[in-house]
PDB file of N, CA and C in Angstrom:
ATOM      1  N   UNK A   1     -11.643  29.658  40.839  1.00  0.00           N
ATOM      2  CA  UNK A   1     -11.326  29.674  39.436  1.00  0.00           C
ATOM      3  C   UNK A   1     -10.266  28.599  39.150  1.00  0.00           C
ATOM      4  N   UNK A   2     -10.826  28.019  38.083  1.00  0.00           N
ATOM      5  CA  UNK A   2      -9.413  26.759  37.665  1.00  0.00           C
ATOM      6  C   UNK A   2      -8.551  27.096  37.184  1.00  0.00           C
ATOM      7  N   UNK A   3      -7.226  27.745  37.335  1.00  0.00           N
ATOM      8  CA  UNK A   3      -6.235  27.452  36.838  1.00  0.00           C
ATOM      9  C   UNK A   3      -5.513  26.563  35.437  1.00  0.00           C
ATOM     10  N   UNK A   4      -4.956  27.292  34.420  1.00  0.00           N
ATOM     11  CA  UNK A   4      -4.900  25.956  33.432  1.00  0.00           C
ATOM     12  C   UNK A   4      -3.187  26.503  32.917  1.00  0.00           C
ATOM     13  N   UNK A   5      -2.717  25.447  32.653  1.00  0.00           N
ATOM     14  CA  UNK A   5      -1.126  25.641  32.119  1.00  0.00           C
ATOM     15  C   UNK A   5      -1.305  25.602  31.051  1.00  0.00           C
ATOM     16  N   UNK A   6      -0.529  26.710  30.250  1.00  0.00           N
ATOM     17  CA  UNK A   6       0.124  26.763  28.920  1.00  0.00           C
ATOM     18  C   UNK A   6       1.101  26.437  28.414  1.00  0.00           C
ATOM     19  N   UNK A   7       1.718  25.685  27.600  1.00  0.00           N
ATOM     20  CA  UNK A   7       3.350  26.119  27.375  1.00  0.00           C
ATOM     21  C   UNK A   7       3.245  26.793  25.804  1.00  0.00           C
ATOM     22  N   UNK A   8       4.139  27.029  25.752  1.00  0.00           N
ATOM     23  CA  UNK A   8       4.340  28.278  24.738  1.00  0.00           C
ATOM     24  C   UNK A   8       4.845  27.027  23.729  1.00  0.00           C
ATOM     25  N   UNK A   9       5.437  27.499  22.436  1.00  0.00           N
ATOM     26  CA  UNK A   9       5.619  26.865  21.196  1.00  0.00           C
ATOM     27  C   UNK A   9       6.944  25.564  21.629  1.00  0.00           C
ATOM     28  N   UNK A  10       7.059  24.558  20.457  1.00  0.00           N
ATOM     29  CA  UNK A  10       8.344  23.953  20.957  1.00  0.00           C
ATOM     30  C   UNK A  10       8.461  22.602  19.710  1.00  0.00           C
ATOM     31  N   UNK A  11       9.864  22.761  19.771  1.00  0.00           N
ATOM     32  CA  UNK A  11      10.131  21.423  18.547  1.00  0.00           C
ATOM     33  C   UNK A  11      10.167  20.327  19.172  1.00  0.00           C
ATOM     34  N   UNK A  12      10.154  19.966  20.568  1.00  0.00           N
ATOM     35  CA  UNK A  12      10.247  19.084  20.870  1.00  0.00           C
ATOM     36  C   UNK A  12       9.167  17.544  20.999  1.00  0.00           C
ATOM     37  N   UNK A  13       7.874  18.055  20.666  1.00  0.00           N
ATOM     38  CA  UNK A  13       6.848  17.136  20.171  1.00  0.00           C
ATOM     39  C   UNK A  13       7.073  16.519  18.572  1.00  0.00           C
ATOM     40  N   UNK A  14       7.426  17.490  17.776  1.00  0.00           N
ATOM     41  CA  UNK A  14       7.850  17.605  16.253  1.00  0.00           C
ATOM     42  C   UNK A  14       9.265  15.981  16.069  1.00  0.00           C
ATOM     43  N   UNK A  15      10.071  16.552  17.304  1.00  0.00           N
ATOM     44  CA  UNK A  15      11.212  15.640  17.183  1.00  0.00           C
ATOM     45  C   UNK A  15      10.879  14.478  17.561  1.00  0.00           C
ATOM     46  N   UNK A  16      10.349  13.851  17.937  1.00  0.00           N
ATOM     47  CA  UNK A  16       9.826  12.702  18.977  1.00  0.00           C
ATOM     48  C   UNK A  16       8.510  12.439  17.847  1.00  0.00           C
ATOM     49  N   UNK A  17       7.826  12.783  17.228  1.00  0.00           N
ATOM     50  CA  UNK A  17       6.848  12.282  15.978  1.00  0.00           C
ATOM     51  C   UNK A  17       8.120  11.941  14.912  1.00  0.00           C
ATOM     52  N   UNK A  18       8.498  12.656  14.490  1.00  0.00           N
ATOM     53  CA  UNK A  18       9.725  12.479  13.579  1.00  0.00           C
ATOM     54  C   UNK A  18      10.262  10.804  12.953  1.00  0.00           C
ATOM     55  N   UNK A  19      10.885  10.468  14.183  1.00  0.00           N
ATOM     56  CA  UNK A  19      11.363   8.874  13.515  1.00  0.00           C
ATOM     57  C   UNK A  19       9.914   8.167  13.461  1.00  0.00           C
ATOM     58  N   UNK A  20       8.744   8.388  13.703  1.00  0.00           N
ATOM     59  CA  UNK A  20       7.558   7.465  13.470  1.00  0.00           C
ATOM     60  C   UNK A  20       7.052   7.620  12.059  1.00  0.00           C
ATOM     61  N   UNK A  21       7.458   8.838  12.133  1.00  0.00           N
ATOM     62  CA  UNK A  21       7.046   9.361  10.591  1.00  0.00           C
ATOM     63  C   UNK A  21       7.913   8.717   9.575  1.00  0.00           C
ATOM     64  N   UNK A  22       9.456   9.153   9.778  1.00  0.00           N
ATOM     65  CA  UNK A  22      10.204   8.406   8.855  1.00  0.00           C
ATOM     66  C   UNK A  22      10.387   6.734   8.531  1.00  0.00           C
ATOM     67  N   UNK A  23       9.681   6.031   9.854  1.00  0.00           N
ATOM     68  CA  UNK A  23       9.824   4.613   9.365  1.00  0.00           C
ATOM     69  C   UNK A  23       8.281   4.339   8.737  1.00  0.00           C
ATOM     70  N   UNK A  24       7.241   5.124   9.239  1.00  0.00           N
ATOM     71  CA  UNK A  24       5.949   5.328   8.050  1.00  0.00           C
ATOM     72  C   UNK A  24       6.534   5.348   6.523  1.00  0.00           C
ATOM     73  N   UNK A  25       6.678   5.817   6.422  1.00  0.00           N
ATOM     74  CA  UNK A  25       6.992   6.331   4.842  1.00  0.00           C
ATOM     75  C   UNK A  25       7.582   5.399   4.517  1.00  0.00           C
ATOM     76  N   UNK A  26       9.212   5.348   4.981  1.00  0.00           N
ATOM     77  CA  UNK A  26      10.040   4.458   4.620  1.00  0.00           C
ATOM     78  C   UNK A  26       9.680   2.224   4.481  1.00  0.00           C
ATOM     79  N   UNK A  27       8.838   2.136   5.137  1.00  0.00           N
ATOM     80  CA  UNK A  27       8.721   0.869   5.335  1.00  0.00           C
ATOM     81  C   UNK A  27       7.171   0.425   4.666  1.00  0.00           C
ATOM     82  N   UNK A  28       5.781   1.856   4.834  1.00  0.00           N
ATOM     83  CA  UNK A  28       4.646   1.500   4.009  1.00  0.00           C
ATOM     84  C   UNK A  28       4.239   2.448   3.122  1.00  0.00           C
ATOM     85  N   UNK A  29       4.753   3.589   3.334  1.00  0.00           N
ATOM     86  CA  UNK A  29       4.389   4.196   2.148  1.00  0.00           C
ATOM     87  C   UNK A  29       5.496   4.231   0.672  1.00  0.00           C
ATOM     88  N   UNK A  30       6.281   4.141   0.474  1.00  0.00           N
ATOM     89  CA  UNK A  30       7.018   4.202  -0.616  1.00  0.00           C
ATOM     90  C   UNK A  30       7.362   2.722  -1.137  1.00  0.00           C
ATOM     91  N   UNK A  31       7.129   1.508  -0.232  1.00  0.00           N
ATOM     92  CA  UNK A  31       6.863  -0.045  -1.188  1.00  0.00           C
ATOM     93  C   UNK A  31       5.483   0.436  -1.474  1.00  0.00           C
ATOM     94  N   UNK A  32       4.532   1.309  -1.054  1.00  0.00           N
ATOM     95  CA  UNK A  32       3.261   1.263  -1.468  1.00  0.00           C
ATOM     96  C   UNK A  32       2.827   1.508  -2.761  1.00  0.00           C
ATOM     97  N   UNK A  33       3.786   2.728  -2.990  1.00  0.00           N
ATOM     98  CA  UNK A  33       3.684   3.614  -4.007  1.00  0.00           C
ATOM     99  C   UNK A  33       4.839   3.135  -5.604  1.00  0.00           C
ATOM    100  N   UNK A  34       6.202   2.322  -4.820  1.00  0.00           N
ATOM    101  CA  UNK A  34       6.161   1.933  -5.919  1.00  0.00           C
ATOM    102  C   UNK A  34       5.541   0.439  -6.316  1.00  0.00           C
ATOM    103  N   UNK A  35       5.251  -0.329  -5.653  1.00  0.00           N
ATOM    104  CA  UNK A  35       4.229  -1.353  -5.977  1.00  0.00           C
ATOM    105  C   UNK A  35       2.459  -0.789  -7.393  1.00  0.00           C
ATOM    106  N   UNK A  36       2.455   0.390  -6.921  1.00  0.00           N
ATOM    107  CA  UNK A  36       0.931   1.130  -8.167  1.00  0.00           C
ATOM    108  C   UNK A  36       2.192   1.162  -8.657  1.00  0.00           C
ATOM    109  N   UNK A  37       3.145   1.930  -8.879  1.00  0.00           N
ATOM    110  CA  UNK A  37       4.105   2.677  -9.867  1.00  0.00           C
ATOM    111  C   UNK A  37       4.284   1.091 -10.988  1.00  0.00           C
ATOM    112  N   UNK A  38       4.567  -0.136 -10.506  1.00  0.00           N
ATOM    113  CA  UNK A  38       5.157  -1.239 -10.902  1.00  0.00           C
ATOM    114  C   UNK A  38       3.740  -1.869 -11.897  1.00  0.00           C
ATOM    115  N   UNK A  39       2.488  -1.759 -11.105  1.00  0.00           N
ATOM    116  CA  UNK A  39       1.837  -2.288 -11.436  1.00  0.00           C
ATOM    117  C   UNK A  39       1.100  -1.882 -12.772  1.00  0.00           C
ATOM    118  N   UNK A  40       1.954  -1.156 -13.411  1.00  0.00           N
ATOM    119  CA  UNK A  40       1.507  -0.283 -15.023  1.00  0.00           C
ATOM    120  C   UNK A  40       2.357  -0.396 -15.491  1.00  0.00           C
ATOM    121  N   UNK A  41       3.319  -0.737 -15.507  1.00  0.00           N
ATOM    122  CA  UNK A  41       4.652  -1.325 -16.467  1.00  0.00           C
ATOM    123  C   UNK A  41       4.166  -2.502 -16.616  1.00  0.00           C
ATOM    124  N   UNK A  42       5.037  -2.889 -17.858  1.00  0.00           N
ATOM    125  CA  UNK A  42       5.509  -4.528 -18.368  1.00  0.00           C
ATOM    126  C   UNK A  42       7.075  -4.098 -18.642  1.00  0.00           C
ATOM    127  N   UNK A  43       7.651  -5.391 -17.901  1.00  0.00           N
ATOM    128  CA  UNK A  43       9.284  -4.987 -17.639  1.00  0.00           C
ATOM    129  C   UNK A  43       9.569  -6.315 -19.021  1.00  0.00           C
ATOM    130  N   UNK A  44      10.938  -6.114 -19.156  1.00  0.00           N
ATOM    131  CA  UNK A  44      11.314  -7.690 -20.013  1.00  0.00           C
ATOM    132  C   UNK A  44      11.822  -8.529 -18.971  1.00  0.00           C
ATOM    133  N   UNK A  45      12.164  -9.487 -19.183  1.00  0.00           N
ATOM    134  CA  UNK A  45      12.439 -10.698 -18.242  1.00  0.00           C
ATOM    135  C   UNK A  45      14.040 -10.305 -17.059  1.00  0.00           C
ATOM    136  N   UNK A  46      14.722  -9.648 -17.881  1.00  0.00           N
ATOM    137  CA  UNK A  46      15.769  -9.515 -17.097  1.00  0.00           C
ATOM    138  C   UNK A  46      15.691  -7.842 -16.614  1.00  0.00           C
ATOM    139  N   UNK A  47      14.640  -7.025 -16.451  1.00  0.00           N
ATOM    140  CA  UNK A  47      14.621  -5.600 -15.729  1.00  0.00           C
ATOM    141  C   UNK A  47      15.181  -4.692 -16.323  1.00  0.00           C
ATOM    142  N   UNK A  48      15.822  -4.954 -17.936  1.00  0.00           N
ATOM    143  CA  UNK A  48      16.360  -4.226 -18.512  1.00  0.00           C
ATOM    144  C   UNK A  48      15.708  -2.931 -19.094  1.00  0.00           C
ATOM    145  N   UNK A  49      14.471  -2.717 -19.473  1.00  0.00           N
ATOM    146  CA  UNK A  49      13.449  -1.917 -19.969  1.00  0.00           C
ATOM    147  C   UNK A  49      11.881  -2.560 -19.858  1.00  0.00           C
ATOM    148  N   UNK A  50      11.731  -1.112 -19.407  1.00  0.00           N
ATOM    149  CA  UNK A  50      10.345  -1.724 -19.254  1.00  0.00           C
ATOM    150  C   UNK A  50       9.079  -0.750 -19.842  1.00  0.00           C
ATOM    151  N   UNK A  51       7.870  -0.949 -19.892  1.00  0.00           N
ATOM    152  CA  UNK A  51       6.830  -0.150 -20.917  1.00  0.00           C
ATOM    153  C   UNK A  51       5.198   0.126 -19.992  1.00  0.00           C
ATOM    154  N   UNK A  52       5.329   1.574 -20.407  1.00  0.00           N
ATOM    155  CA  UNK A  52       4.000   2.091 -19.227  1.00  0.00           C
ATOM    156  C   UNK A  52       3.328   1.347 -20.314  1.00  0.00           C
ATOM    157  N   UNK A  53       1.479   0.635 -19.844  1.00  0.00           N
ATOM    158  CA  UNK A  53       0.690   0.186 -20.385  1.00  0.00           C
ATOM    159  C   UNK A  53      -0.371   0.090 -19.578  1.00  0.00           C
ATOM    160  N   UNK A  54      -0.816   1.757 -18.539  1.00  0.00           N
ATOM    161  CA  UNK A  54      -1.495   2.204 -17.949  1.00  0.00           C
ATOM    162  C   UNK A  54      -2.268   0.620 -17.256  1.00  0.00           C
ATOM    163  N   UNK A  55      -3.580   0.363 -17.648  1.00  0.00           N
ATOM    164  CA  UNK A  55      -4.353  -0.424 -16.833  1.00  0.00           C
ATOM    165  C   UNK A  55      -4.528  -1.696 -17.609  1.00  0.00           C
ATOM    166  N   UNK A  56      -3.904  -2.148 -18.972  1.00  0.00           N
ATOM    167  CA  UNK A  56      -3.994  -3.230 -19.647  1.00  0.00           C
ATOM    168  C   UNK A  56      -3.593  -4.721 -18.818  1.00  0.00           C
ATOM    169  N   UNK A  57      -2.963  -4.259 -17.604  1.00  0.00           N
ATOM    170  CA  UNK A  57      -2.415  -5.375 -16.985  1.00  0.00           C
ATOM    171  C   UNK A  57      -3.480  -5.892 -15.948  1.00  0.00           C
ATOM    172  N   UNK A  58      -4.112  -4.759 -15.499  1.00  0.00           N
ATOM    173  CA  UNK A  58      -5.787  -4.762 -14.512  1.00  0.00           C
ATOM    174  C   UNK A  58      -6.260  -5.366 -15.541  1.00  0.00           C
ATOM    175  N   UNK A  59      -6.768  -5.832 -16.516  1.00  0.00           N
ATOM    176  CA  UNK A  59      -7.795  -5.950 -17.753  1.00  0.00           C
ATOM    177  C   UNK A  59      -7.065  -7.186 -17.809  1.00  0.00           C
ATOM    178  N   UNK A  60      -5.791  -7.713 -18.009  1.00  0.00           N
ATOM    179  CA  UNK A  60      -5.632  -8.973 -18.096  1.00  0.00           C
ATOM    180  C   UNK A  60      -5.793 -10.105 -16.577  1.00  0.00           C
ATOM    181  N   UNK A  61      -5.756  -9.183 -16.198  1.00  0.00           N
ATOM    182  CA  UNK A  61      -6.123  -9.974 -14.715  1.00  0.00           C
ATOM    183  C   UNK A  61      -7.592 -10.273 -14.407  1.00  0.00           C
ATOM    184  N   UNK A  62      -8.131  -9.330 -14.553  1.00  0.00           N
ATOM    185  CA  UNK A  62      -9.639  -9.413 -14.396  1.00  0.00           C
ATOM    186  C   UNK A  62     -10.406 -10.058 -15.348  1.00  0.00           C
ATOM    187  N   UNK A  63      -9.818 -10.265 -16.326  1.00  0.00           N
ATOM    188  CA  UNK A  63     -10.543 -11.336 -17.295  1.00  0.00           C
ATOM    189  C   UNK A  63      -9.795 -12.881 -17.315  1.00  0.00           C
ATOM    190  N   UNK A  64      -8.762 -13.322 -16.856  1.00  0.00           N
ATOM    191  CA  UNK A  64      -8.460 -14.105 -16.930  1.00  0.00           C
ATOM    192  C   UNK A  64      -9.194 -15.337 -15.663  1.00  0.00           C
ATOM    193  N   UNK A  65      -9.924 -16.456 -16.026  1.00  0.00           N
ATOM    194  CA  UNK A  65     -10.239 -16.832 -15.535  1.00  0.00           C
ATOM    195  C   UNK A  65     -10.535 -17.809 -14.225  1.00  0.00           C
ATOM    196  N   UNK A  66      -8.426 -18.546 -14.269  1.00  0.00           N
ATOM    197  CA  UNK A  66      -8.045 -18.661 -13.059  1.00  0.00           C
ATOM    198  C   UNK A  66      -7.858 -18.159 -12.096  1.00  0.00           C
ATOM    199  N   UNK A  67      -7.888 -16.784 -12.199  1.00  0.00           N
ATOM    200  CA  UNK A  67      -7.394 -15.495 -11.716  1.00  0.00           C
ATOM    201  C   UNK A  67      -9.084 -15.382 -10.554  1.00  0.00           C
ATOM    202  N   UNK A  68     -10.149 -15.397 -11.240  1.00  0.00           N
ATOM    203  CA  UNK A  68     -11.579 -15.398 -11.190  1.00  0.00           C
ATOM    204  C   UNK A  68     -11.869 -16.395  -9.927  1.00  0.00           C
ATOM    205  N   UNK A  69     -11.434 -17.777 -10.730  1.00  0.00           N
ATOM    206  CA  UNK A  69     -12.063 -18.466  -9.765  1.00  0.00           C
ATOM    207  C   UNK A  69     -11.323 -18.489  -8.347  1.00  0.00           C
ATOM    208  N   UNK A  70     -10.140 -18.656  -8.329  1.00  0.00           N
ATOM    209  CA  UNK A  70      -8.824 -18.249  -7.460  1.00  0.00           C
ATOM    210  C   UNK A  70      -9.259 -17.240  -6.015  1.00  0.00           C
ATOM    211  N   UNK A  71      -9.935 -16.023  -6.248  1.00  0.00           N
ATOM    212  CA  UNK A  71     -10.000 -15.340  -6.122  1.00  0.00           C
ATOM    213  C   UNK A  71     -11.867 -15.528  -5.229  1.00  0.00           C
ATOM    214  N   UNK A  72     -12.221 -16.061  -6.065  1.00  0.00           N
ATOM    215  CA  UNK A  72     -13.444 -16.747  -5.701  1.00  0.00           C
ATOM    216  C   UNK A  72     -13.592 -18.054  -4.378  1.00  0.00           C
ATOM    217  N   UNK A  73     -12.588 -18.751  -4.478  1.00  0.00           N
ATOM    218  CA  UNK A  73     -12.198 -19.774  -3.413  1.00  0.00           C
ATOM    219  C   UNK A  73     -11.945 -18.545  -2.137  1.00  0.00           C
ATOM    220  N   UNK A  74     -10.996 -17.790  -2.795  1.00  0.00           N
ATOM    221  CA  UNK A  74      -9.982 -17.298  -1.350  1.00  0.00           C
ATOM    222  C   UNK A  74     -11.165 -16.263  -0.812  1.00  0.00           C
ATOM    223  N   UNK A  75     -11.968 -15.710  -1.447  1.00  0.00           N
ATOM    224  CA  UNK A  75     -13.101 -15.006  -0.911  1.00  0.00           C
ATOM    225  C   UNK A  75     -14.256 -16.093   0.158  1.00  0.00           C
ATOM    226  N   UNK A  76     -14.672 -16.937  -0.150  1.00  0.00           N
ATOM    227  CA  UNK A  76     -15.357 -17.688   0.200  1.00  0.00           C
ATOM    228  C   UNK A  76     -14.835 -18.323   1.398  1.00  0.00           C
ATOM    229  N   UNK A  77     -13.653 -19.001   1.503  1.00  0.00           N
ATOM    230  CA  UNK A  77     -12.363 -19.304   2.518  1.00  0.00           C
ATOM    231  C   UNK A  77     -12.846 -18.366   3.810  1.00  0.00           C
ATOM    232  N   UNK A  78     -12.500 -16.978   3.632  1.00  0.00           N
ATOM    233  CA  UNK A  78     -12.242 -15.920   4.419  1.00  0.00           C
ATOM    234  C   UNK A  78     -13.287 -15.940   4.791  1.00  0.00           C
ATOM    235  N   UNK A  79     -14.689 -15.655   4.044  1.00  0.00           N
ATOM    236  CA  UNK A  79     -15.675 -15.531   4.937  1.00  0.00           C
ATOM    237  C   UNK A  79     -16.039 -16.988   6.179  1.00  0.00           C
ATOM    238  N   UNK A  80     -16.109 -17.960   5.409  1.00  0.00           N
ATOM    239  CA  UNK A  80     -16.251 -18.993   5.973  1.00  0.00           C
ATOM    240  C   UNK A  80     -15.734 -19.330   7.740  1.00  0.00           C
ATOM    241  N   UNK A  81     -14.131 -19.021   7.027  1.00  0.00           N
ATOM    242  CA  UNK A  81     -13.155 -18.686   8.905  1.00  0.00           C
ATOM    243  C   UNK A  81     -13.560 -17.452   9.956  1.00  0.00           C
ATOM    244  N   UNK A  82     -14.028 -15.960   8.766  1.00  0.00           N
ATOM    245  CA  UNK A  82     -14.487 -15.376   9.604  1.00  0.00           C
ATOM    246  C   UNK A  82     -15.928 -15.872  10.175  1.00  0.00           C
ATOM    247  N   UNK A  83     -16.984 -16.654   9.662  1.00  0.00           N
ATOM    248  CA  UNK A  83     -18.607 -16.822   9.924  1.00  0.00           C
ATOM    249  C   UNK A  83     -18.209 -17.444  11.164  1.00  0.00           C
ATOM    250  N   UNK A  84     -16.754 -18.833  10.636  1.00  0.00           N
ATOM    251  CA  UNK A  84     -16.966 -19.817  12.208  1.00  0.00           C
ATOM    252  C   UNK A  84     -16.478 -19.521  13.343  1.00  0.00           C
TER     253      UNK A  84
END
């Protein structure tokens, strides 16, 4: 019969995940989150006040046409380096 070890409960896996977790968050999740948070405002020039305007700023981007072609190069680019 095989024999198998148990160990019983313990914080010590918990503690040792811990700082991986906190530099997660700290370094990609919360520039993540306020980067969407940012990206629905319009601020004024000097950060003094700024105005939710949900997705109007997606809508000016996506129609603007340098934006288009821009976007179109750097797509094409990428595949290209990845094909060769």
């Amino acid at each position: 019969m095989l024999k198998r070890v148990h160990f019983g409960p313990s914080v010590l896996p918990y503690l040792l995940v811990t700082p991986q977790i906190l530099i997660t968050v700290l370094f990609f999740l919360w520039p993540a989150a306020r980067a969407l948070y940012q990206s629905v405002l319009v601020e004024d020039p000097f950060g003094l006040s700024s105005k939710f305007v949900w997705f109007e700023n997606f809508e000016a981007l996506l129609t603007d046409e340098a934006y288009l072609q821009a976007f179109g190069r750097t797509f094409a680019f990428s595949g290209l380096v990845a094909g060769l």
